[in-house]
N, C-alpha and C. Protein backbone atom coordinates (compact mmCIF):
# COMPACT_ATOMS: atom_id res chain seq x y z
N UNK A 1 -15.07 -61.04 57.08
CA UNK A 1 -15.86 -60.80 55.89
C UNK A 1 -17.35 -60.62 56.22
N UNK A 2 -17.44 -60.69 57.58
CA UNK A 2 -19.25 -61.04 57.76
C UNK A 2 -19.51 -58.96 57.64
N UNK A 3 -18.28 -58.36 58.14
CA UNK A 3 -19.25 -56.52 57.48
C UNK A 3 -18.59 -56.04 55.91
N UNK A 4 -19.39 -57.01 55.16
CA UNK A 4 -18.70 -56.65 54.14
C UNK A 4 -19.81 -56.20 53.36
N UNK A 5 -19.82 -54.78 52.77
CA UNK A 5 -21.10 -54.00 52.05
C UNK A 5 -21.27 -54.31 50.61
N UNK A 6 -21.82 -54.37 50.68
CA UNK A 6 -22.44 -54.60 48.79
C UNK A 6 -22.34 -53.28 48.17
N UNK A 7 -22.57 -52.71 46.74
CA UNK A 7 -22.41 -51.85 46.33
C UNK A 7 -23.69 -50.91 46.17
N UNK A 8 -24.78 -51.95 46.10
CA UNK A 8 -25.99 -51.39 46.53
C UNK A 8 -26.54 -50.74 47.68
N UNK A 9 -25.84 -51.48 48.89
CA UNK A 9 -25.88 -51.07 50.31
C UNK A 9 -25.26 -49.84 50.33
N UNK A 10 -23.73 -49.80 50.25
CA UNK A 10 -23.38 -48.32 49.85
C UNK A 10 -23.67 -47.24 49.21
N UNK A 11 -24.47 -47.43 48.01
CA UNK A 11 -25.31 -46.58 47.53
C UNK A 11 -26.80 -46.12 48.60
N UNK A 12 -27.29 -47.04 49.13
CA UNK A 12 -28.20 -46.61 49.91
C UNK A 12 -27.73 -46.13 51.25
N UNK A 13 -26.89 -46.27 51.37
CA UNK A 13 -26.33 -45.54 52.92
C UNK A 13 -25.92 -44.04 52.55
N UNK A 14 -25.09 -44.34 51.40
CA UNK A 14 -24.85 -42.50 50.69
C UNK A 14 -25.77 -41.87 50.34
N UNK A 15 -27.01 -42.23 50.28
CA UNK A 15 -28.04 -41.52 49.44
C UNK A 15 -29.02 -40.86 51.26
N UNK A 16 -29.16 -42.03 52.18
CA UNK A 16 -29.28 -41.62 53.64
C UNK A 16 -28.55 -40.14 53.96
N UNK A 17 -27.40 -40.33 53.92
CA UNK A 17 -26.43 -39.44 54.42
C UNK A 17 -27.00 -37.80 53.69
N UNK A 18 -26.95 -37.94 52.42
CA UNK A 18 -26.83 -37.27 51.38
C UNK A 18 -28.27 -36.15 51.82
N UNK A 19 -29.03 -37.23 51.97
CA UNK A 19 -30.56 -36.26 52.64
C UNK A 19 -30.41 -36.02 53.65
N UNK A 20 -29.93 -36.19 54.84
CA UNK A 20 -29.40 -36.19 56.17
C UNK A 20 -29.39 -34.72 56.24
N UNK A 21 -27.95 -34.59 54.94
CA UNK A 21 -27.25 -33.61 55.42
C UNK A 21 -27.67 -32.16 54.38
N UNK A 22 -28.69 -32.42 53.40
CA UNK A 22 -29.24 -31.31 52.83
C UNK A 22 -30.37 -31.05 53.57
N UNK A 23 -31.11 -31.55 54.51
CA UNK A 23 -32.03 -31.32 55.76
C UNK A 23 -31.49 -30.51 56.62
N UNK A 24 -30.75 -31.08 57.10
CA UNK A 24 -29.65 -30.20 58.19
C UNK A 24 -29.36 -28.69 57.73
N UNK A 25 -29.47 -28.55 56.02
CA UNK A 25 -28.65 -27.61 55.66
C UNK A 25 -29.43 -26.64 55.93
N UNK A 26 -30.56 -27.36 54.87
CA UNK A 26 -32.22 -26.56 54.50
C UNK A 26 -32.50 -25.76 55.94
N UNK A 27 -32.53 -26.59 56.98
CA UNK A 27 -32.95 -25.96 58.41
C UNK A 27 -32.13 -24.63 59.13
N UNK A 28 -30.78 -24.71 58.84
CA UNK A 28 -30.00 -24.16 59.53
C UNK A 28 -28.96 -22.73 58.79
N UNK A 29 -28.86 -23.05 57.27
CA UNK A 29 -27.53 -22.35 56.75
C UNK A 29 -29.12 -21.52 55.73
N UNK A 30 -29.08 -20.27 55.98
CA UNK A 30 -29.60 -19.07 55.25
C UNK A 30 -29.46 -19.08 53.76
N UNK A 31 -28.07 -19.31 53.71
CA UNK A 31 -26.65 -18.94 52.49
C UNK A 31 -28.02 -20.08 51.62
N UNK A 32 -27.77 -21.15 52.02
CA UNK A 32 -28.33 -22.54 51.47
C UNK A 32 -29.46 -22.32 50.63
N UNK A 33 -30.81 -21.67 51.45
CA UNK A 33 -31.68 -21.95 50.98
C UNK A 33 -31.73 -20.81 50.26
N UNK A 34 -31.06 -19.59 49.77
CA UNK A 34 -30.85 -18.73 48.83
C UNK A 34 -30.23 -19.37 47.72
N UNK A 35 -29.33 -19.61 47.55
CA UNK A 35 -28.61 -20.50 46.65
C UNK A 35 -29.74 -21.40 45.94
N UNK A 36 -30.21 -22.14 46.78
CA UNK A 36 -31.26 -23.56 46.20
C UNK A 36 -32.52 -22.17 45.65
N UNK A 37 -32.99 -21.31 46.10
CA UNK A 37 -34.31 -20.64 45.25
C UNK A 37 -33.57 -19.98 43.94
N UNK A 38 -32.01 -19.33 44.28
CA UNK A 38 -31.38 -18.80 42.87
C UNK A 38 -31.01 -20.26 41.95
N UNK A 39 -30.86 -20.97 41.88
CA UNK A 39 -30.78 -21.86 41.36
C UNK A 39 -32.23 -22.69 40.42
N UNK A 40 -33.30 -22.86 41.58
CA UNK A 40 -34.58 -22.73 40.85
C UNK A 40 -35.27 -21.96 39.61
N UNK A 41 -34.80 -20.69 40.15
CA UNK A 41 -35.50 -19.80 39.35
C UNK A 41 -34.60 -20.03 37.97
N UNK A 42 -33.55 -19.88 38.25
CA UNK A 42 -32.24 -20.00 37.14
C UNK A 42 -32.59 -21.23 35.98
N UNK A 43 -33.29 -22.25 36.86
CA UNK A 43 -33.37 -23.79 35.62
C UNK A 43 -34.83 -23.48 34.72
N UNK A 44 -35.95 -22.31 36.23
CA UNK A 44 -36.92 -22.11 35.28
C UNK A 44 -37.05 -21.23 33.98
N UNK A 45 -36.22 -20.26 34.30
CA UNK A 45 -35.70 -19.41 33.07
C UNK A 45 -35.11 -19.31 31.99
N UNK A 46 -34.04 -20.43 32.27
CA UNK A 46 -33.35 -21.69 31.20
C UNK A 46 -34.52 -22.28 30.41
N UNK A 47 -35.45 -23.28 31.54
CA UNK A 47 -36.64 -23.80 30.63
C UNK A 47 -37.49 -22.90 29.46
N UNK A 48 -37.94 -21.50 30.02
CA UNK A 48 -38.54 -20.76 29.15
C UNK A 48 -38.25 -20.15 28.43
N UNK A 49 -36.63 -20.07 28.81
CA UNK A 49 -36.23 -19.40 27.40
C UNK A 49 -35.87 -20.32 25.94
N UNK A 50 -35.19 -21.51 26.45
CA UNK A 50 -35.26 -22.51 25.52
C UNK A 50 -36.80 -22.58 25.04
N UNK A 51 -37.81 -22.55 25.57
CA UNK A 51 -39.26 -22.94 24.52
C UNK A 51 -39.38 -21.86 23.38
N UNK A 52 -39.04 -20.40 24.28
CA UNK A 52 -39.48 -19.26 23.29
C UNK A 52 -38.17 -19.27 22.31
N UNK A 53 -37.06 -19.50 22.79
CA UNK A 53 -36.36 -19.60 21.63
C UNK A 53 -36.54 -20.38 20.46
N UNK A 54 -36.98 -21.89 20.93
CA UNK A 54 -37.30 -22.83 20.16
C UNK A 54 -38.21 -22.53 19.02
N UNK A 55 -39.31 -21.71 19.70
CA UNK A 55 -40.36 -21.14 19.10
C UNK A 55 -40.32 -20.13 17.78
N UNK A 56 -39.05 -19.26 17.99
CA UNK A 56 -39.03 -18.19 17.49
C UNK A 56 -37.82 -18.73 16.03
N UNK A 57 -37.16 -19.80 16.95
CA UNK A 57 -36.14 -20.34 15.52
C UNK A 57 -37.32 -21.30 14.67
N UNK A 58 -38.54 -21.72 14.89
CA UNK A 58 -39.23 -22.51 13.92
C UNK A 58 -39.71 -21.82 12.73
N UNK A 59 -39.98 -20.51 13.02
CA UNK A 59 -40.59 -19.66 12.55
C UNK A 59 -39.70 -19.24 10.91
N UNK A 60 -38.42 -19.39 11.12
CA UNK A 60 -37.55 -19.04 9.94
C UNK A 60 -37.35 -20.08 8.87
């Protein structure tokens, strides 16, 4: 029982790993860091279109 992990510990060892291995990705896989900028742009466009929409439904 003395290697026995807590649930907190496991969370912090997965969260290690977790950056580990999106570092690794970021550095090495092309595919990756296309994906992660289409994805960016995608949440910022989401964001602005929700405001102007927001905007344009107050109006009625």
């Amino acid at each position: 029982m003395a290697n026995q992990v807590t649930s907190l510990t496991h969370i912090i060892k997965a969260a290690g790993y977790y950056y580990k291995r999106t570092c690794r990705c970021l550095a090495v896989k092309a595919a990756f860091r296309q994906k992660l900028v289409v994805a960016m742009l995608a949440i910022i466009l989401a964001m602005w279109l929700n405001d102007r929409i927001g905007v344009i439904g107050a109006d009625c």
